[in-house]
PDB file of N, CA and C in Angstrom:
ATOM      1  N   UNK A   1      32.559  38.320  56.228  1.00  0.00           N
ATOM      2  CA  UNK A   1      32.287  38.216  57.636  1.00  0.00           C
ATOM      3  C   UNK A   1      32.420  36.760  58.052  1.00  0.00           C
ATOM      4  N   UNK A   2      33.254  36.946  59.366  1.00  0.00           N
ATOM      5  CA  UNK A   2      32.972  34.999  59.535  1.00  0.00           C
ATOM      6  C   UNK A   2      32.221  34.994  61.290  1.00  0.00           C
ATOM      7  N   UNK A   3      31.558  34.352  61.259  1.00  0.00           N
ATOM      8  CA  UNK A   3      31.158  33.888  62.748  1.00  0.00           C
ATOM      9  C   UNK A   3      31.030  32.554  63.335  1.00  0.00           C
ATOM     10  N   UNK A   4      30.811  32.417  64.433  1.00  0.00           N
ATOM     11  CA  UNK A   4      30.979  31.134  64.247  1.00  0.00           C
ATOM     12  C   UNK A   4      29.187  30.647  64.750  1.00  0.00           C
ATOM     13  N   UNK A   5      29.224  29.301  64.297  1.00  0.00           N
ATOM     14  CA  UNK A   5      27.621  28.962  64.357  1.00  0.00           C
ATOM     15  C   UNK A   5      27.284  29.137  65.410  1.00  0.00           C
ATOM     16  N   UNK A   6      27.539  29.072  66.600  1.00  0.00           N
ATOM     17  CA  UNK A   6      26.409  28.839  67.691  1.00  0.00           C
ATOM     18  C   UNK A   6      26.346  30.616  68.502  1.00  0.00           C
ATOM     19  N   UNK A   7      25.418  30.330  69.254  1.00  0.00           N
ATOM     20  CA  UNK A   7      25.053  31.559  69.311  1.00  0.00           C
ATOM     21  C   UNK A   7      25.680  32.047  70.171  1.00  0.00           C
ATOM     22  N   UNK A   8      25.150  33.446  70.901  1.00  0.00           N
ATOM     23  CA  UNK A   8      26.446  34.270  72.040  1.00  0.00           C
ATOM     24  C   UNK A   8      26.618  33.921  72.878  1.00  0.00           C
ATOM     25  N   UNK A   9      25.921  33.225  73.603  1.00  0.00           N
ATOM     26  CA  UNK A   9      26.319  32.456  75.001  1.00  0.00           C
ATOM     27  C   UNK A   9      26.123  33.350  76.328  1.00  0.00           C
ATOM     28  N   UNK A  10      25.264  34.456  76.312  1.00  0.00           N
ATOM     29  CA  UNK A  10      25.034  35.501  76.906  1.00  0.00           C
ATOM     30  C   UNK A  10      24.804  34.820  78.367  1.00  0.00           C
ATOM     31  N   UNK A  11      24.403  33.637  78.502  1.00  0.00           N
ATOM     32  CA  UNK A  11      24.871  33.182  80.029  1.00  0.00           C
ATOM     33  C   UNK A  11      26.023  32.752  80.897  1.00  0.00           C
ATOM     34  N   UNK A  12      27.521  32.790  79.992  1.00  0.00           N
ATOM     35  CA  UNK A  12      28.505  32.908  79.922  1.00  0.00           C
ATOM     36  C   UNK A  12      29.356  33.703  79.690  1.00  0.00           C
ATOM     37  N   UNK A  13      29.172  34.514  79.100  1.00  0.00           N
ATOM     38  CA  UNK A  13      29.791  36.082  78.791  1.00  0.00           C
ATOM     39  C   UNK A  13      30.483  36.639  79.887  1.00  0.00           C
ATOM     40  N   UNK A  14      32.151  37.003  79.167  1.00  0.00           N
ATOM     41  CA  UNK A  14      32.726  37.436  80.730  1.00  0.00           C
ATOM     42  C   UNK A  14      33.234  36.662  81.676  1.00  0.00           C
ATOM     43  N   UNK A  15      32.657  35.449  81.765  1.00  0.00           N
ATOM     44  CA  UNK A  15      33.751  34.090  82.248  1.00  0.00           C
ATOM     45  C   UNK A  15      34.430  33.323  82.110  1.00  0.00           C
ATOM     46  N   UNK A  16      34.889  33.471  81.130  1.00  0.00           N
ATOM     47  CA  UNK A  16      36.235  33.202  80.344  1.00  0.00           C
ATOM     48  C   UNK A  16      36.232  31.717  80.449  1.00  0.00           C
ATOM     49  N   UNK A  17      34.922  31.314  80.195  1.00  0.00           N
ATOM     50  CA  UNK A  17      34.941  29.694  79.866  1.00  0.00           C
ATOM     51  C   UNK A  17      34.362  29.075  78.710  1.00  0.00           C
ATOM     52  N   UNK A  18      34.197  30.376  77.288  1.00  0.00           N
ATOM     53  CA  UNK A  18      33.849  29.957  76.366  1.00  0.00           C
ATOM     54  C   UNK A  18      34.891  29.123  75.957  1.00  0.00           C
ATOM     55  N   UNK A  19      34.695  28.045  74.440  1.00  0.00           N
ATOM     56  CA  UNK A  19      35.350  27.177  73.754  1.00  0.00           C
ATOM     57  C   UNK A  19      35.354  27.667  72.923  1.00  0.00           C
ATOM     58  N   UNK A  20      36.615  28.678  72.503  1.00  0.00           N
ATOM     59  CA  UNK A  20      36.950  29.266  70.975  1.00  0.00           C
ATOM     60  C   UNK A  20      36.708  28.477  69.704  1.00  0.00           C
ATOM     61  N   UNK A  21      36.792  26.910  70.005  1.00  0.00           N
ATOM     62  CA  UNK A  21      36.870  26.309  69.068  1.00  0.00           C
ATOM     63  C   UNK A  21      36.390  26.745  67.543  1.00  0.00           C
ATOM     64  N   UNK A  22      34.925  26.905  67.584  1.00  0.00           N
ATOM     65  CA  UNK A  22      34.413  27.083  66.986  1.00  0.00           C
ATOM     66  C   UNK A  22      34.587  28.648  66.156  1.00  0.00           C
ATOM     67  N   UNK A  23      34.998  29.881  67.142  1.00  0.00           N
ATOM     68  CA  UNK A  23      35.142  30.696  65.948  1.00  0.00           C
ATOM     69  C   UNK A  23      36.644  30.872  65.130  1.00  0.00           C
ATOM     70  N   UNK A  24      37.608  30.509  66.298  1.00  0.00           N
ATOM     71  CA  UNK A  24      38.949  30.092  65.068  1.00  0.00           C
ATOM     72  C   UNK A  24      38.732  29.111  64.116  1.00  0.00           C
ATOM     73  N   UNK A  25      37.881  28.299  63.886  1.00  0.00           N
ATOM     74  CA  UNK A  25      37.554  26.867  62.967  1.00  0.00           C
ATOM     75  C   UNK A  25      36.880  28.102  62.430  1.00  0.00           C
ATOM     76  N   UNK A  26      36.464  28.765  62.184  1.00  0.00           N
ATOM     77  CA  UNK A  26      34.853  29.757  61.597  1.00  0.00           C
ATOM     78  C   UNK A  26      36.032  30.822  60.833  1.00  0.00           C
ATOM     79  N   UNK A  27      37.201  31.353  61.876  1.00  0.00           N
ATOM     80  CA  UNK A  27      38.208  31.874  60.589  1.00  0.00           C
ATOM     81  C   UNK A  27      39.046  30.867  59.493  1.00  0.00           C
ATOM     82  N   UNK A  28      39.206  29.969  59.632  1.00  0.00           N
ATOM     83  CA  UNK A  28      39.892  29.008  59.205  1.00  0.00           C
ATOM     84  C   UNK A  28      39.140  28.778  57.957  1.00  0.00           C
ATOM     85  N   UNK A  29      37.789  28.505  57.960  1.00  0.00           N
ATOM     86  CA  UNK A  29      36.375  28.345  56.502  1.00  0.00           C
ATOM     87  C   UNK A  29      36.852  29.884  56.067  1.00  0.00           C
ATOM     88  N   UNK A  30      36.910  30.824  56.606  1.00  0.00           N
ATOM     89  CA  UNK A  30      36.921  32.179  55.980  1.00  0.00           C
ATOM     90  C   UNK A  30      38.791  32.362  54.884  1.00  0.00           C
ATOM     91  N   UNK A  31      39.363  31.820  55.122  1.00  0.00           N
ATOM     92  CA  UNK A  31      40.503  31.750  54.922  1.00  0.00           C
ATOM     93  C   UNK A  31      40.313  30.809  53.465  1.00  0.00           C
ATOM     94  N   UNK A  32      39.773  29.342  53.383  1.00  0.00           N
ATOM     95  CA  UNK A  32      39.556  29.026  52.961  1.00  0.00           C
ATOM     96  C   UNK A  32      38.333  29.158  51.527  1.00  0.00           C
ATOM     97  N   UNK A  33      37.492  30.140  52.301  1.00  0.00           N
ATOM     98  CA  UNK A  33      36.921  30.949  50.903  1.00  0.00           C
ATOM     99  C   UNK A  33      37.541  31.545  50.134  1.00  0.00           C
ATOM    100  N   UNK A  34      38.601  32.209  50.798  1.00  0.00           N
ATOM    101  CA  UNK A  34      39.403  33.357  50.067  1.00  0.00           C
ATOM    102  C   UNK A  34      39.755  32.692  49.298  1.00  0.00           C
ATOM    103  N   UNK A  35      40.811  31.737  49.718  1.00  0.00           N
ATOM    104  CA  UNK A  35      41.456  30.739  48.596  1.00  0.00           C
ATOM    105  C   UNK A  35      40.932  29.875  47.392  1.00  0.00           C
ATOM    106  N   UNK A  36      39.655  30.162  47.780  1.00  0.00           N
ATOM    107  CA  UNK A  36      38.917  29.508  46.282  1.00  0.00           C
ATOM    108  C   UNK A  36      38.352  30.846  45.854  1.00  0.00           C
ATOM    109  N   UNK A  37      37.903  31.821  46.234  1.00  0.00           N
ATOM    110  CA  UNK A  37      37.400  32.780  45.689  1.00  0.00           C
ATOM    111  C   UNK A  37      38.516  33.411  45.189  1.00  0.00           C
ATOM    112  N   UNK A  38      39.376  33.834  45.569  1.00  0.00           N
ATOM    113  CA  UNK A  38      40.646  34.760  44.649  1.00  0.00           C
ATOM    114  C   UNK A  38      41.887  33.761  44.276  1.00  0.00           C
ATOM    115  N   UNK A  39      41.741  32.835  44.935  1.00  0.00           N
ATOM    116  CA  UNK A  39      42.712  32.198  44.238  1.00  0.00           C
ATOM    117  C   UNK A  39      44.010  32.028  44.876  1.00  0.00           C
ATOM    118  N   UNK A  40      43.802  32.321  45.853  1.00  0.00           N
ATOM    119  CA  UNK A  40      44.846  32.948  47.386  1.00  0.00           C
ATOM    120  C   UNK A  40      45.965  31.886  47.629  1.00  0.00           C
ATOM    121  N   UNK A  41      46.600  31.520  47.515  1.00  0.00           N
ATOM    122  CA  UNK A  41      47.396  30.211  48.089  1.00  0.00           C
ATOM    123  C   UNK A  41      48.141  30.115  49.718  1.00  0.00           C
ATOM    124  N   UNK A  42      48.222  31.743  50.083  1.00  0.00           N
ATOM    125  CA  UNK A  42      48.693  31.517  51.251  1.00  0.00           C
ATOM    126  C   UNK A  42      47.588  31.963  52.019  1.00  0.00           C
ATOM    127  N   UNK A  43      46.484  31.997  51.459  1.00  0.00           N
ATOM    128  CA  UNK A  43      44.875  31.950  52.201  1.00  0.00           C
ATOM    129  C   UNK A  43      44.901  30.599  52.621  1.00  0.00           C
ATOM    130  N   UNK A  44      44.727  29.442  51.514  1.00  0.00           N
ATOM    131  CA  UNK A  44      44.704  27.852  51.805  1.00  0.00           C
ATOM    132  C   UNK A  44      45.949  27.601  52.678  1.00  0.00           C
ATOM    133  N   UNK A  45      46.789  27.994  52.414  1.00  0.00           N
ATOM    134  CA  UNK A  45      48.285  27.553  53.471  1.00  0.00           C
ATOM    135  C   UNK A  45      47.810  28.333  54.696  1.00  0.00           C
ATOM    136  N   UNK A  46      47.176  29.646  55.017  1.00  0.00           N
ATOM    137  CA  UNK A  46      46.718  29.740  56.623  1.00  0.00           C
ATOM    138  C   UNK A  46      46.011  28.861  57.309  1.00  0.00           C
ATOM    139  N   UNK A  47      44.876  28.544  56.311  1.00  0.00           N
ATOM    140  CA  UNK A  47      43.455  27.683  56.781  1.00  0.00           C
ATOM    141  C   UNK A  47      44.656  26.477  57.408  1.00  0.00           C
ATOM    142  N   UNK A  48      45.517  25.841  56.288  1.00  0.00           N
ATOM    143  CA  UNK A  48      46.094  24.783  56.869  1.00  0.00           C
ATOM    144  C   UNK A  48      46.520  24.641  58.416  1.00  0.00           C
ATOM    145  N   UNK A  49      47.305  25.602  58.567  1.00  0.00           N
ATOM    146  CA  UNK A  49      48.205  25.880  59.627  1.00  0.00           C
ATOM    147  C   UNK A  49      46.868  26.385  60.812  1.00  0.00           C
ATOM    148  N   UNK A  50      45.974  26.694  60.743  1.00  0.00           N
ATOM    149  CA  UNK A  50      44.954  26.825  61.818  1.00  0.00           C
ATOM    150  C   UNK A  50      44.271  25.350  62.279  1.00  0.00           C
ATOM    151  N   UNK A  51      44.403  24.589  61.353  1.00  0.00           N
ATOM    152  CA  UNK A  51      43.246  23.156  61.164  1.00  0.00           C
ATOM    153  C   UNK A  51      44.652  22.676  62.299  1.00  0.00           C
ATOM    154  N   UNK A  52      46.117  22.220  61.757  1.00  0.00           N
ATOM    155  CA  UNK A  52      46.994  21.390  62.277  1.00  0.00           C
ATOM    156  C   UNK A  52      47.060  22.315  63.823  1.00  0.00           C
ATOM    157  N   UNK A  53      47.034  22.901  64.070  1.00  0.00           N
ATOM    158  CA  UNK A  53      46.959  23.842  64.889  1.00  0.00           C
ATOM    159  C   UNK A  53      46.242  23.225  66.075  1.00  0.00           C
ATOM    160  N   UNK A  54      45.516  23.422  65.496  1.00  0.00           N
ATOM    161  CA  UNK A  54      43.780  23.665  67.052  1.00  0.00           C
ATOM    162  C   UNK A  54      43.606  21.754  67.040  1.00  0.00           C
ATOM    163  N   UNK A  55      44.249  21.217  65.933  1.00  0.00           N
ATOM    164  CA  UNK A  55      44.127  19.381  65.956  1.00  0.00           C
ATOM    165  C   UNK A  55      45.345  19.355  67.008  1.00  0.00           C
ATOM    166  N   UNK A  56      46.479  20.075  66.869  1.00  0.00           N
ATOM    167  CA  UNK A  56      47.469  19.590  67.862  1.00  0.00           C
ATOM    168  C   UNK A  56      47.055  19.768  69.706  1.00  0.00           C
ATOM    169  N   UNK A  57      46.443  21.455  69.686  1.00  0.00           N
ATOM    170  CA  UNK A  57      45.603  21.659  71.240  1.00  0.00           C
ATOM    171  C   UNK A  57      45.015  20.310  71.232  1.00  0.00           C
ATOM    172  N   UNK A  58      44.346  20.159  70.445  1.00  0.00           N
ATOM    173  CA  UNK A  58      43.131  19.123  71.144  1.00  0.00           C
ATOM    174  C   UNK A  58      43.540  17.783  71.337  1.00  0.00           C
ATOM    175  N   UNK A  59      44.681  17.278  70.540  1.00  0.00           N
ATOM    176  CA  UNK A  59      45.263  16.218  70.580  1.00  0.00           C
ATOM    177  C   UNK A  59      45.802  16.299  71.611  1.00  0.00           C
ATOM    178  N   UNK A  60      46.639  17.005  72.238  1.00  0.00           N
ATOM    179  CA  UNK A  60      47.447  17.128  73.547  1.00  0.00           C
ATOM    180  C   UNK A  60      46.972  17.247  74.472  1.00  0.00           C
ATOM    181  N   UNK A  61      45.499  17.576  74.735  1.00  0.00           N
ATOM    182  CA  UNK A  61      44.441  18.290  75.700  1.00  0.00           C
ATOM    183  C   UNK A  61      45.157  18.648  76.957  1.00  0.00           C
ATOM    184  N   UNK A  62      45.954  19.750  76.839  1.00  0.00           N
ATOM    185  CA  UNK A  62      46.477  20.304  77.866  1.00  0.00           C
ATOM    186  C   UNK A  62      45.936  21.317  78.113  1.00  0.00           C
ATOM    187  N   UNK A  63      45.213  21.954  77.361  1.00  0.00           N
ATOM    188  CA  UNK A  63      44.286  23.736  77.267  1.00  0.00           C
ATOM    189  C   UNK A  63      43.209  23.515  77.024  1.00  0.00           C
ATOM    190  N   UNK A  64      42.849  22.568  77.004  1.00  0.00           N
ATOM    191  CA  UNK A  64      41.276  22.788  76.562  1.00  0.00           C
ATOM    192  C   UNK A  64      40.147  23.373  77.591  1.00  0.00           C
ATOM    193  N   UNK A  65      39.019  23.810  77.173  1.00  0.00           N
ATOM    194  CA  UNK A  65      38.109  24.569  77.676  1.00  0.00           C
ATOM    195  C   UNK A  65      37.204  23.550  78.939  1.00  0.00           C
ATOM    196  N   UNK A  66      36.410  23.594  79.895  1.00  0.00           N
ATOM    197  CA  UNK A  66      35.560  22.590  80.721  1.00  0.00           C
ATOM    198  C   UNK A  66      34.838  22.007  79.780  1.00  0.00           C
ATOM    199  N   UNK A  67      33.911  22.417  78.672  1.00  0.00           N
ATOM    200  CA  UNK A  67      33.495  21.216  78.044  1.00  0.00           C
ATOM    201  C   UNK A  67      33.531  20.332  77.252  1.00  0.00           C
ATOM    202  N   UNK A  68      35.176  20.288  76.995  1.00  0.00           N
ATOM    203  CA  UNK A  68      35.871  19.647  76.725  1.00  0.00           C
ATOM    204  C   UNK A  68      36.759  18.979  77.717  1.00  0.00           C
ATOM    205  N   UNK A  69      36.447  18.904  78.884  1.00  0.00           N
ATOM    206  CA  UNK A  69      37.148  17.920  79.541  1.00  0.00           C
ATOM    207  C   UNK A  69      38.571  18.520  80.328  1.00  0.00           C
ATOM    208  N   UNK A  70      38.794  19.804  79.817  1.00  0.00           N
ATOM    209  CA  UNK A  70      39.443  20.663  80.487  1.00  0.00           C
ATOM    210  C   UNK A  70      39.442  21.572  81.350  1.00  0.00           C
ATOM    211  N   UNK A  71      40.848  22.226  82.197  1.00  0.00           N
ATOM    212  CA  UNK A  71      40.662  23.402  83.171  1.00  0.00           C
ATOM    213  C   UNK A  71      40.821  24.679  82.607  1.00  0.00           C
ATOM    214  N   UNK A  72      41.205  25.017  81.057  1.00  0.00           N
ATOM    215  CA  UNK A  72      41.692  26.375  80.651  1.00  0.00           C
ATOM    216  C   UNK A  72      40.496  26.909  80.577  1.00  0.00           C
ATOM    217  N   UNK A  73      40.524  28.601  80.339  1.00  0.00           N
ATOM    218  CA  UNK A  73      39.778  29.106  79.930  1.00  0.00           C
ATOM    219  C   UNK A  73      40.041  29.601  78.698  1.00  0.00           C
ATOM    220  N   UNK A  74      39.255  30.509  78.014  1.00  0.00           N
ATOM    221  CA  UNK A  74      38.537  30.841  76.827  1.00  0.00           C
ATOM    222  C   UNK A  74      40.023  31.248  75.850  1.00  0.00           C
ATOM    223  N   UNK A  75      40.969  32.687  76.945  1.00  0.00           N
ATOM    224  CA  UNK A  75      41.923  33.073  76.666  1.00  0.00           C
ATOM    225  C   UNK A  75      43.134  32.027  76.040  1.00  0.00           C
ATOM    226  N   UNK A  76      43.529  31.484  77.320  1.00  0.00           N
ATOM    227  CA  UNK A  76      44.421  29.504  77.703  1.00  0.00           C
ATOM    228  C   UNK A  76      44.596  29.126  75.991  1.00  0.00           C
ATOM    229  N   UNK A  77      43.311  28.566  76.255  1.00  0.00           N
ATOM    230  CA  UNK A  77      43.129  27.423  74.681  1.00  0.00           C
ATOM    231  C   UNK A  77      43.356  28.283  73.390  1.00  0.00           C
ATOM    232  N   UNK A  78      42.653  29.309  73.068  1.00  0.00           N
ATOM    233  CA  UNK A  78      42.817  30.799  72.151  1.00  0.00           C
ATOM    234  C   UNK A  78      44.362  30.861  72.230  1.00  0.00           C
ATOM    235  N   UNK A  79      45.440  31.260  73.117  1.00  0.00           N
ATOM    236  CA  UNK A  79      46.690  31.499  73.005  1.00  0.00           C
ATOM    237  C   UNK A  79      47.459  30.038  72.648  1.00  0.00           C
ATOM    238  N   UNK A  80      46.878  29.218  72.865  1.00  0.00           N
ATOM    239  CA  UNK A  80      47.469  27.633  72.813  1.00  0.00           C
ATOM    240  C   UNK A  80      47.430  27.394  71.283  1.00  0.00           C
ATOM    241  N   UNK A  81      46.560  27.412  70.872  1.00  0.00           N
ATOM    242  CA  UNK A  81      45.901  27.611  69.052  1.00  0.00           C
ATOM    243  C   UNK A  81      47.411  28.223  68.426  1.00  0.00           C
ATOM    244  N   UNK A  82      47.139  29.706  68.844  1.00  0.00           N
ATOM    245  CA  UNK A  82      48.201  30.792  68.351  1.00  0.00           C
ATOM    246  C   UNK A  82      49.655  30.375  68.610  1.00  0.00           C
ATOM    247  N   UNK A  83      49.863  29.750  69.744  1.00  0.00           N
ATOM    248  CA  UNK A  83      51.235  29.347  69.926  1.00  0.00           C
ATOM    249  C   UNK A  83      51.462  27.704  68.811  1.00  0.00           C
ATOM    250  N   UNK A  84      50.818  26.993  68.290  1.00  0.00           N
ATOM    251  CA  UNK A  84      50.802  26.094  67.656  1.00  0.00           C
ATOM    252  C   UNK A  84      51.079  26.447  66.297  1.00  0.00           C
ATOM    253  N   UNK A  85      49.964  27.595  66.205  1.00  0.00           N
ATOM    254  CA  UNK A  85      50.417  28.233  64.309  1.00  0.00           C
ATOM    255  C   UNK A  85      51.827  28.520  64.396  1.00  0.00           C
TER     256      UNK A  85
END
């Protein structure tokens, strides 16, 4: 199971202004277990490609979320990630 640390945000829910950050970084550790737990190599080569990934969004800050200093929402930055992998 992976989640990510902070909690649901139930005063936000539905407004599409959460910051994924944290649970794609939360699959990225999960990816990275695999790869030490079984031994996975294209487990560690995903984790990679998620880390350079979500470093390139944020480096470019063209998608990022409002509390990060951005106008995207939750979806925006989430598809920005995915278009980077």
């Amino acid at each position: 199971m992976s989640q990510a640390t902070h909690g649901s945000a139930p005063d936000i829910a539905g407004k599409g202004i959460a910051n994924p950050y944290a649970m794609i970084m939360s699959g990225k550790m999960l990816f990275e277990w695999l790869s030490r737990k079984r031994g996975e190599p294209k487990a560690a080569a995903a984790a990679r490609l998620i880390e350079k990934a979500m470093d390139a969004v944020i480096s470019e800050a063209k998608t990022l979320t409002p509390d990060l200093g951005g106008k995207a929402g939750t979806t925006q930055m989430g598809d920005a990630v995915a278009a980077a992998v």
